[in-house]
C-alpha atoms as a PDB file:
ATOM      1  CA  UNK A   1     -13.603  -7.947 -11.396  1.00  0.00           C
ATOM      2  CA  UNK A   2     -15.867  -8.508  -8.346  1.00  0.00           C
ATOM      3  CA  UNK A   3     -17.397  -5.817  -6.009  1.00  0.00           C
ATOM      4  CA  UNK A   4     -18.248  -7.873  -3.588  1.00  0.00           C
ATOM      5  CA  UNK A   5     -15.576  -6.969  -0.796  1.00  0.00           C
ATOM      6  CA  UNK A   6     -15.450  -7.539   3.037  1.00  0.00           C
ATOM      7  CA  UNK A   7     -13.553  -5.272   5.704  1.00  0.00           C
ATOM      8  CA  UNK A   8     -14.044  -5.683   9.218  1.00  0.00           C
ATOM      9  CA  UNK A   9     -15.845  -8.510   8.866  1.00  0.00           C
ATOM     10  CA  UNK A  10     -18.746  -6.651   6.864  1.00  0.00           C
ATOM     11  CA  UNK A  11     -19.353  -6.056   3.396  1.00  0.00           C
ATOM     12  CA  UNK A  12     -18.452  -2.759   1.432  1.00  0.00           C
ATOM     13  CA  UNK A  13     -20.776  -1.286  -0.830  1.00  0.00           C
ATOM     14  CA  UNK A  14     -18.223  -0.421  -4.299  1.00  0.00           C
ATOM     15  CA  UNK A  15     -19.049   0.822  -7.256  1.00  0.00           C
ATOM     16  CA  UNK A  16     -17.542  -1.191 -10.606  1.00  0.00           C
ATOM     17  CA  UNK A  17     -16.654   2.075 -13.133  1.00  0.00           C
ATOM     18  CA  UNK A  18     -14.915   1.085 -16.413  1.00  0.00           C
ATOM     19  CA  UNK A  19     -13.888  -2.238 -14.634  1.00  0.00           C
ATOM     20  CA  UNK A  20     -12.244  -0.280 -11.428  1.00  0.00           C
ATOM     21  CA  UNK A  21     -13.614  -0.456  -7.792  1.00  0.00           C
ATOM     22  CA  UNK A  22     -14.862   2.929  -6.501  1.00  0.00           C
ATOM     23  CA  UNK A  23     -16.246   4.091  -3.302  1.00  0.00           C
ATOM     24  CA  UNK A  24     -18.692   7.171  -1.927  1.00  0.00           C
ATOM     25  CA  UNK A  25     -17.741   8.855   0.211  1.00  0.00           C
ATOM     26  CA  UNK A  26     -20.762   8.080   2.954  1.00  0.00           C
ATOM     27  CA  UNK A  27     -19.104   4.777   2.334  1.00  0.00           C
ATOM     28  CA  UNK A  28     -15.568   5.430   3.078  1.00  0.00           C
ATOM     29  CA  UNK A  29     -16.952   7.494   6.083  1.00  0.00           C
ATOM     30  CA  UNK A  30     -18.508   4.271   7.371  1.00  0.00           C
ATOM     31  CA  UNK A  31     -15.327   2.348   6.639  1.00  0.00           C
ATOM     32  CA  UNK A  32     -13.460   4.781   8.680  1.00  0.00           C
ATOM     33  CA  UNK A  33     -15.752   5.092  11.428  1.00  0.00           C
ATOM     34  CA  UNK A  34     -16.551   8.588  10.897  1.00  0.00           C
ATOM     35  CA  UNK A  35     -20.193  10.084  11.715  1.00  0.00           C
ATOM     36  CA  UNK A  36     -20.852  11.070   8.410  1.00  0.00           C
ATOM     37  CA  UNK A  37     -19.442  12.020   4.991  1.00  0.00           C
ATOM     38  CA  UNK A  38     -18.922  15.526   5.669  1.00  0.00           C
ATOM     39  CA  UNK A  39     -15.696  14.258   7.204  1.00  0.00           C
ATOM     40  CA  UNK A  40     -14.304  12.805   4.306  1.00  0.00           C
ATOM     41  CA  UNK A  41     -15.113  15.834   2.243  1.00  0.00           C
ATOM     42  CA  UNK A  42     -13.124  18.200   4.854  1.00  0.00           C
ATOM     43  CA  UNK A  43     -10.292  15.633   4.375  1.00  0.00           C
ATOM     44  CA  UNK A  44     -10.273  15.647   0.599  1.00  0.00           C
ATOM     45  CA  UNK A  45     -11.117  19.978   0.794  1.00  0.00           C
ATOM     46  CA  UNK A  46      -7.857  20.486   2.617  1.00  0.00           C
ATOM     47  CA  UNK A  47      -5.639  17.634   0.794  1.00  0.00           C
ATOM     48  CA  UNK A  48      -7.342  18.473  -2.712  1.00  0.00           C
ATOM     49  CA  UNK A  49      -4.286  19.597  -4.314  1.00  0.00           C
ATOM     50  CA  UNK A  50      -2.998  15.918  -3.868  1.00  0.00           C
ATOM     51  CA  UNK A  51      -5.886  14.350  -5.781  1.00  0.00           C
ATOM     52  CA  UNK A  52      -6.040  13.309  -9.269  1.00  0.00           C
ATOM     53  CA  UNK A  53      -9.062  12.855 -11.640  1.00  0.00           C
ATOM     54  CA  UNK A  54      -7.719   9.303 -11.706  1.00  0.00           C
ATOM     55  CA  UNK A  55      -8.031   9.155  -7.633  1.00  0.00           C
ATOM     56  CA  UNK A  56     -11.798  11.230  -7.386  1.00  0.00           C
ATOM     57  CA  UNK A  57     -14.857  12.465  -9.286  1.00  0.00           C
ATOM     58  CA  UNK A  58     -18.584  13.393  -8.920  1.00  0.00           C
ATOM     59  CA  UNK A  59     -21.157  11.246 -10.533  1.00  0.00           C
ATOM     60  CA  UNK A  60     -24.686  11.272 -10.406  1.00  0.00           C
ATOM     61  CA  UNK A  61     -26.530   7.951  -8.535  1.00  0.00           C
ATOM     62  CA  UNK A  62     -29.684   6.891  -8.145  1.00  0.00           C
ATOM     63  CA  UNK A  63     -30.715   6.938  -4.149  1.00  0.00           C
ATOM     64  CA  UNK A  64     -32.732   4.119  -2.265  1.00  0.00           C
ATOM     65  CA  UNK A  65     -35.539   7.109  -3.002  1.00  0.00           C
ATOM     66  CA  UNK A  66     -35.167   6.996  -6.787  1.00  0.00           C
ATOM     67  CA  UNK A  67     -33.764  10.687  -6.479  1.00  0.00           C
ATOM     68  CA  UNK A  68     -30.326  11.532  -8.717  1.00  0.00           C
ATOM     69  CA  UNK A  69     -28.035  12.805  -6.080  1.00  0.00           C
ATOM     70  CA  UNK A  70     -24.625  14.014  -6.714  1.00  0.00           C
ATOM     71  CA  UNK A  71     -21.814  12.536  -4.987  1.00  0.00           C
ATOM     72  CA  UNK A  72     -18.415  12.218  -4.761  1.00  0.00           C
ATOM     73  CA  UNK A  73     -16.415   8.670  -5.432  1.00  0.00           C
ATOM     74  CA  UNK A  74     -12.963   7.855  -4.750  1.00  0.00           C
ATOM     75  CA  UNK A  75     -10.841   4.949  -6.522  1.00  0.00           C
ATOM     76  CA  UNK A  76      -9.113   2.867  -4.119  1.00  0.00           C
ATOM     77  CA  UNK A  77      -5.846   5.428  -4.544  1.00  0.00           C
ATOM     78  CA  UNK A  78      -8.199   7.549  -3.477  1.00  0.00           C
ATOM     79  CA  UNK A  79      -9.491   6.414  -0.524  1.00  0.00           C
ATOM     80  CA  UNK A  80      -5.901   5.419   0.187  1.00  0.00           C
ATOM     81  CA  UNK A  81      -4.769   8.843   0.443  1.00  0.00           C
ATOM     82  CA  UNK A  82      -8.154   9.768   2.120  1.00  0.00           C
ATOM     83  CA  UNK A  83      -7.142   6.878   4.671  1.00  0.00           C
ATOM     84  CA  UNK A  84      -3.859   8.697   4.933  1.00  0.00           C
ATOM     85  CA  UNK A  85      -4.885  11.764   6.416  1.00  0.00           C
ATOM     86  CA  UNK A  86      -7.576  10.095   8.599  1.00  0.00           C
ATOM     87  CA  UNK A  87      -6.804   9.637  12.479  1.00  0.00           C
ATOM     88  CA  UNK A  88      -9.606   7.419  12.993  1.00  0.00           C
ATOM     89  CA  UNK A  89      -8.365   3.892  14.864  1.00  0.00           C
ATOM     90  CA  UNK A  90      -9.127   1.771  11.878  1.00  0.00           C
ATOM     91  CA  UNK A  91      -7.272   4.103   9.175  1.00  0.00           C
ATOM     92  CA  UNK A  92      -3.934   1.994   9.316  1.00  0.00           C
ATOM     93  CA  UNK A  93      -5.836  -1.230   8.883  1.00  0.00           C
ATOM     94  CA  UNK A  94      -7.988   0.259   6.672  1.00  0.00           C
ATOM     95  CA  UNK A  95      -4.798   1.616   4.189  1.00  0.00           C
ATOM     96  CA  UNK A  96      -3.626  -1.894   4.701  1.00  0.00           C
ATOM     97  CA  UNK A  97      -6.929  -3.550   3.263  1.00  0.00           C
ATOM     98  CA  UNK A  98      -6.478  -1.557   0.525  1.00  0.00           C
ATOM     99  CA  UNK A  99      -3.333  -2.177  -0.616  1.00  0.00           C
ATOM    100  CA  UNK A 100      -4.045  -5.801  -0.303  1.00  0.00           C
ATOM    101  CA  UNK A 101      -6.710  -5.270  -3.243  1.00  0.00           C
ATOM    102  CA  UNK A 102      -4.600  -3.659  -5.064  1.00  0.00           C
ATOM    103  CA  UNK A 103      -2.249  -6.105  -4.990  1.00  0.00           C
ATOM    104  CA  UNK A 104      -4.993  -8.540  -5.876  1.00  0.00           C
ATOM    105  CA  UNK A 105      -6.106  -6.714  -8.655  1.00  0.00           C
ATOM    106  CA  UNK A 106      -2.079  -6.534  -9.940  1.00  0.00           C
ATOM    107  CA  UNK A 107      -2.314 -10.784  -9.900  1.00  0.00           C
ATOM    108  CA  UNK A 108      -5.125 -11.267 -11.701  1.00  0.00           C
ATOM    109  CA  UNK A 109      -4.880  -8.936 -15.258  1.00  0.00           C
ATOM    110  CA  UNK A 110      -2.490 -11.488 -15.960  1.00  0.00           C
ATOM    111  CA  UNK A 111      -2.139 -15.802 -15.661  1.00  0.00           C
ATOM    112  CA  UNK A 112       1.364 -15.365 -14.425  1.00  0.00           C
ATOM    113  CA  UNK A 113       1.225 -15.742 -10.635  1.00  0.00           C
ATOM    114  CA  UNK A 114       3.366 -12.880  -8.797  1.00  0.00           C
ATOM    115  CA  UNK A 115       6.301 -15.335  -6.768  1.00  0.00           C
ATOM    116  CA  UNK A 116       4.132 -17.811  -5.605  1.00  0.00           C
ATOM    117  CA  UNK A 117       7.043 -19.079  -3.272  1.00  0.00           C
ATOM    118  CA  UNK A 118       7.442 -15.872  -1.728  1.00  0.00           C
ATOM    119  CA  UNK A 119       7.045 -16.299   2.112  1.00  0.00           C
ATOM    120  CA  UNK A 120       3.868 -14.650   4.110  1.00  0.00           C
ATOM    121  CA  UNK A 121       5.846 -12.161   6.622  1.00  0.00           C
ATOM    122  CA  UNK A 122       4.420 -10.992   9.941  1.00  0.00           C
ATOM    123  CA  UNK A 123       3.613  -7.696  10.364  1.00  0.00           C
ATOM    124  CA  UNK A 124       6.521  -4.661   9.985  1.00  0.00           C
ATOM    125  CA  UNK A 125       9.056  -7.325   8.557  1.00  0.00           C
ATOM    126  CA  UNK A 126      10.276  -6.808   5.109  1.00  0.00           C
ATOM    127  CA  UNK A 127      12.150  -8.612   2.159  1.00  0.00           C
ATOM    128  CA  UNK A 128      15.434  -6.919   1.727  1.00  0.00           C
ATOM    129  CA  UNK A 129      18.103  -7.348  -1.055  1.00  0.00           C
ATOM    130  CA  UNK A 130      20.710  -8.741   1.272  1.00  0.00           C
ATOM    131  CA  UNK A 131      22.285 -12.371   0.571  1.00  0.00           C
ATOM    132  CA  UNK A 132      22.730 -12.748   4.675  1.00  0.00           C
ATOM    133  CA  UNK A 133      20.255 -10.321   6.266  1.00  0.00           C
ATOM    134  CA  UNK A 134      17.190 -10.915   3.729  1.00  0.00           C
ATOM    135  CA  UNK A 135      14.644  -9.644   6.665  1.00  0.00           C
ATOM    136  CA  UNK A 136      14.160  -6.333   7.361  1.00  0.00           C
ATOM    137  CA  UNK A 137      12.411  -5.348  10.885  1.00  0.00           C
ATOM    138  CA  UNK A 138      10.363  -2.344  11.779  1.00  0.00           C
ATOM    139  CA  UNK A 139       8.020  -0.959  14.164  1.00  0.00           C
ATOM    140  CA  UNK A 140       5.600   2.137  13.938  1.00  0.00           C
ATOM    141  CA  UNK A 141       5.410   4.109  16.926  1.00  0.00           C
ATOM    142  CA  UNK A 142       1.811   6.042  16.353  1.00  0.00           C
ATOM    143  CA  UNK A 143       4.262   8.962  14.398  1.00  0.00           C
ATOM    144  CA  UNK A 144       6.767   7.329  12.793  1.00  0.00           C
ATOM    145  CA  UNK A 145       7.839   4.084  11.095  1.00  0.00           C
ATOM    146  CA  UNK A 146      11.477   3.198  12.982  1.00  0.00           C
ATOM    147  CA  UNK A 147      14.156   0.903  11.099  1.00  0.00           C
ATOM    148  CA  UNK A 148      15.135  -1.371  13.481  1.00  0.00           C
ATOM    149  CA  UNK A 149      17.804  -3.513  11.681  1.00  0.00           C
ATOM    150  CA  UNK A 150      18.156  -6.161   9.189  1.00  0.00           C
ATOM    151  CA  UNK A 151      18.503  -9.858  10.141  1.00  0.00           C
ATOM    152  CA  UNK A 152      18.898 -13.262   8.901  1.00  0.00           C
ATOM    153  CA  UNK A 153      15.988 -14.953  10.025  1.00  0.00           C
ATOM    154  CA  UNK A 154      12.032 -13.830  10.581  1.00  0.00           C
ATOM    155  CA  UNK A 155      12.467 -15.020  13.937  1.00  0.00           C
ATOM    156  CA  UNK A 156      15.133 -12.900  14.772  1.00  0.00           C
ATOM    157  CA  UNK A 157      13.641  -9.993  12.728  1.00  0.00           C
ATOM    158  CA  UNK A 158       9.940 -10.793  15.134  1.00  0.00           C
ATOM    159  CA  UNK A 159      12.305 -11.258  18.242  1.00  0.00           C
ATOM    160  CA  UNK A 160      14.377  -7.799  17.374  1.00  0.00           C
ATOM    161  CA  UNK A 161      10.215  -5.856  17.385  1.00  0.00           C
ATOM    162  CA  UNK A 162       9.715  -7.187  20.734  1.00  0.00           C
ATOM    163  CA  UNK A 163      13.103  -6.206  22.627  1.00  0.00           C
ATOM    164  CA  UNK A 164      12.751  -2.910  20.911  1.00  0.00           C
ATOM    165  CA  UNK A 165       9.097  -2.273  21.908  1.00  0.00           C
ATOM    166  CA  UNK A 166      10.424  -3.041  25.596  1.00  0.00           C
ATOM    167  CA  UNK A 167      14.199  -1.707  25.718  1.00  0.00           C
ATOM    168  CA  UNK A 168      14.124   0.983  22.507  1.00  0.00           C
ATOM    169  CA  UNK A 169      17.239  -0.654  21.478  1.00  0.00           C
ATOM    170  CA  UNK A 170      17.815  -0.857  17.232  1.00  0.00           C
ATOM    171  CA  UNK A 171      20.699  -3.309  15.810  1.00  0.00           C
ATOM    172  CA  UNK A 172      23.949  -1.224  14.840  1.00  0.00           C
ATOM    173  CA  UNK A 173      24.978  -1.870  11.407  1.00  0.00           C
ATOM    174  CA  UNK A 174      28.700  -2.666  11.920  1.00  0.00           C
ATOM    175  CA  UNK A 175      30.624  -0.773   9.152  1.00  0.00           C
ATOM    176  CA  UNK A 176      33.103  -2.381   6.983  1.00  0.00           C
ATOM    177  CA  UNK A 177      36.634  -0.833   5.873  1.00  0.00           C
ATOM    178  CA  UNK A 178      36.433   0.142   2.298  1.00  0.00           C
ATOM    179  CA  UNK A 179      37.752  -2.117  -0.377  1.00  0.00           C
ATOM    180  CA  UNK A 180      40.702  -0.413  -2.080  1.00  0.00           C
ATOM    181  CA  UNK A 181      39.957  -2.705  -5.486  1.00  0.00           C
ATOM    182  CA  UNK A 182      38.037  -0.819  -8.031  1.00  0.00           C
ATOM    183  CA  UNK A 183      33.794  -2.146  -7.434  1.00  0.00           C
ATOM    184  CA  UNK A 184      32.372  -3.444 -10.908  1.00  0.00           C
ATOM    185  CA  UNK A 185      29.539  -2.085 -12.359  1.00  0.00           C
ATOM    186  CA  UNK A 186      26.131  -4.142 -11.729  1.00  0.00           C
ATOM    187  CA  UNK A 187      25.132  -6.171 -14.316  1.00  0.00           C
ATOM    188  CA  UNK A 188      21.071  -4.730 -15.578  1.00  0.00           C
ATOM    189  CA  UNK A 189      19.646  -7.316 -18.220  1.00  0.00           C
ATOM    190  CA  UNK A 190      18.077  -5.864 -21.337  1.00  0.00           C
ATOM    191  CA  UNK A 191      14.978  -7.349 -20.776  1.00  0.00           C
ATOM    192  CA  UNK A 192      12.847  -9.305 -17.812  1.00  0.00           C
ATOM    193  CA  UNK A 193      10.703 -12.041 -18.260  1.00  0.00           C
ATOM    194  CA  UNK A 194       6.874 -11.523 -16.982  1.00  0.00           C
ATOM    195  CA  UNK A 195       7.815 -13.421 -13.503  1.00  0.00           C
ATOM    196  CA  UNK A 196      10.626 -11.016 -13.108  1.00  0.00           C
ATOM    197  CA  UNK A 197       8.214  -8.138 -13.705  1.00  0.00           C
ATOM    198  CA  UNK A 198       5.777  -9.142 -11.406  1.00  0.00           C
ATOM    199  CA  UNK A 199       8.483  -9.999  -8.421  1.00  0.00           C
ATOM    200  CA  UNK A 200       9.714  -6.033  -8.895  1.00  0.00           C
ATOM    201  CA  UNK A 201       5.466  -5.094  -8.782  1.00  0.00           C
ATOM    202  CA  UNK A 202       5.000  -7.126  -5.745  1.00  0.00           C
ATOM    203  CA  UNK A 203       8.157  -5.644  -4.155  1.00  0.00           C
ATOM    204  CA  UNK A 204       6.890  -2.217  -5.320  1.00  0.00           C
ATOM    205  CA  UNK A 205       3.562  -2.656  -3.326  1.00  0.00           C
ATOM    206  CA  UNK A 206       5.412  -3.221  -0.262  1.00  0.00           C
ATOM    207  CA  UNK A 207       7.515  -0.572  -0.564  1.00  0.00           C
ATOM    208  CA  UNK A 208       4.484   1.927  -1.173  1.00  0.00           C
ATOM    209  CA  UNK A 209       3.299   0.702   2.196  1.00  0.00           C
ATOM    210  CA  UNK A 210       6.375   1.568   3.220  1.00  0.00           C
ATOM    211  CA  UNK A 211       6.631   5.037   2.142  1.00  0.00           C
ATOM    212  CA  UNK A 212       2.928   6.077   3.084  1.00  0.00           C
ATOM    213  CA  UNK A 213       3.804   5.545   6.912  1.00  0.00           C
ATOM    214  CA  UNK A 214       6.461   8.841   6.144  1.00  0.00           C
ATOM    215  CA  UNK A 215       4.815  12.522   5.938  1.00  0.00           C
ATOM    216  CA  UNK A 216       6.848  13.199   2.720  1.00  0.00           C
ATOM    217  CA  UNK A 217       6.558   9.977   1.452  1.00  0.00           C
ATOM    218  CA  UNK A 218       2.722   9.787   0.693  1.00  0.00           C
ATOM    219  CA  UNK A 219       2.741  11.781  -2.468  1.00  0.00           C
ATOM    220  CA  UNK A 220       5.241   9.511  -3.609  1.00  0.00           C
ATOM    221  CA  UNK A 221       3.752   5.954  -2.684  1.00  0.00           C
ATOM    222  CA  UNK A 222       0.753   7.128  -5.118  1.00  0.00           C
ATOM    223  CA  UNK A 223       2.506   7.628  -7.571  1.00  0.00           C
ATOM    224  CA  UNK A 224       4.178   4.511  -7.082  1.00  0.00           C
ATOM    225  CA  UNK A 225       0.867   2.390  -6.232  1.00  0.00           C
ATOM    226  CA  UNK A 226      -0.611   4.288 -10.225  1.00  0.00           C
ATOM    227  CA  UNK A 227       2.808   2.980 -11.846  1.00  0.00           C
ATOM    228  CA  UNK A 228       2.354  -0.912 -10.798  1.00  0.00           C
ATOM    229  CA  UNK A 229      -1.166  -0.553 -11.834  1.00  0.00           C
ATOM    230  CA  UNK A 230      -0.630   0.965 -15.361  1.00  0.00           C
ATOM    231  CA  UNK A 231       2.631  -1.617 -15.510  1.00  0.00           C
ATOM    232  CA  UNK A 232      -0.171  -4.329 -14.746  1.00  0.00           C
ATOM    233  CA  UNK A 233      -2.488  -3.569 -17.839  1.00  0.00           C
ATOM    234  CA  UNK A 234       0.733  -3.366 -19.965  1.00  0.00           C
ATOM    235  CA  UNK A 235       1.748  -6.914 -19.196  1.00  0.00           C
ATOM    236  CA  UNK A 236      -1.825  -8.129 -19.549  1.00  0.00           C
ATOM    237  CA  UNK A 237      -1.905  -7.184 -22.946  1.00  0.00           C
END
């Protein structure tokens, strides 16, 4: 797996530990635009309880002086979460970048390539199981990530952001009169083939992303972002 990644148009400085990307945390300060680590050690201090030994650890490295210093590294869950609590400007494109790796790192354990059909959205619009609204659009509003309806098109989903950015308004879901014949059960197969797999990881991602924009949901996208990754190895094996 290669270190060598870019945000912002400059380089990061990782750390490759038992073939996973890490970060220190004078690095992730520096990604965040924070003055110096001691930020990002009040973050984790207050959020510790949220941490696993999976996310963070101290390890000893060798400094530009040839002195062992002890530091602390995150994983890229880690830095995720760190990214959640941050309120620094770049922290949502920052949390972004990250799941972007991660979702990298998901393709290549394994030669099958995750849906390489499935479309490229824009920004806050999301595949949705629906065989005539397939396009869900949102918007995040600095506090909270608003549902703004579900449409047929991207273009209607990208023209639905704009009118609500400028008039607030959020499609009505028009409910239907309840069937009186008896629904039948959905049909789960056994088993899924590897590309099936990988369509549900993929979809998993972006509903982590999803979740981490909600207070309550943050604990809970973690644990989903570890599950895709451990699901990864599996299938690579």
């Amino acid at each position: 797996m290669s270190n060598q990644l870019i945000f912002n148009n400059a380089p990061v400085q990782s750390i490759n530990r038992n073939n996973q990307i890490w970060i220190t945390s004078s690095e992730l300060a520096k990604l965040l635009q924070y003055k110096s680590a001691d930020s990002i050690t009040k973050i984790y201090n207050r959020n510790k309880s949220e941490f696993t030994p999976k996310m963070t650890e101290k390890v000893k490295l060798t400094a530009p002086n040839n002195l062992i210093q002890t530091v602390r590294i995150f994983s890229l869950r880690g830095a995720h979460l760190i990214a959640m609590f941050a309120r620094t400007p770049v922290a949502e494109a920052f949390r972004t970048w990250v799941l972007d790796i991660l979702d990298k790192e998901v393709s290549e354990t394994t030669p099958i390539v995750v849906k390489p059909n499935r479309e490229i959205l824009p920004k806050g619009i999301y595949h949705c199981r629906s065989k005539y609204n397939p396009y869900r659009a949102c918007v995040w509003n600095g506090n909270d990530m608003i549902h703004v309806g579900v449409f047929s098109t991207i273009a209607e989903a990208v023209d639905a952001q704009k009118k609500f950015t400028t008039t607030g308004e959020i499609k009505q879901i028009q409910k239907t009169r309840a069937s009186k014949t008896k629904a039948k059960p959905l049909s789960v197969p056994d088993t899924f083939t590897k590309e099936d797999i990988f369509a549900h990881i993929s979809m998993f991602l972006e509903t982590a992303q999803l979740l981490g924009f909600y207070p309550h949901g943050k604990s809970l996208s973690l644990d989903l972002i570890e599950f895709v990754q451990e699901e990864a190895l599996r299938q690579s094996h």
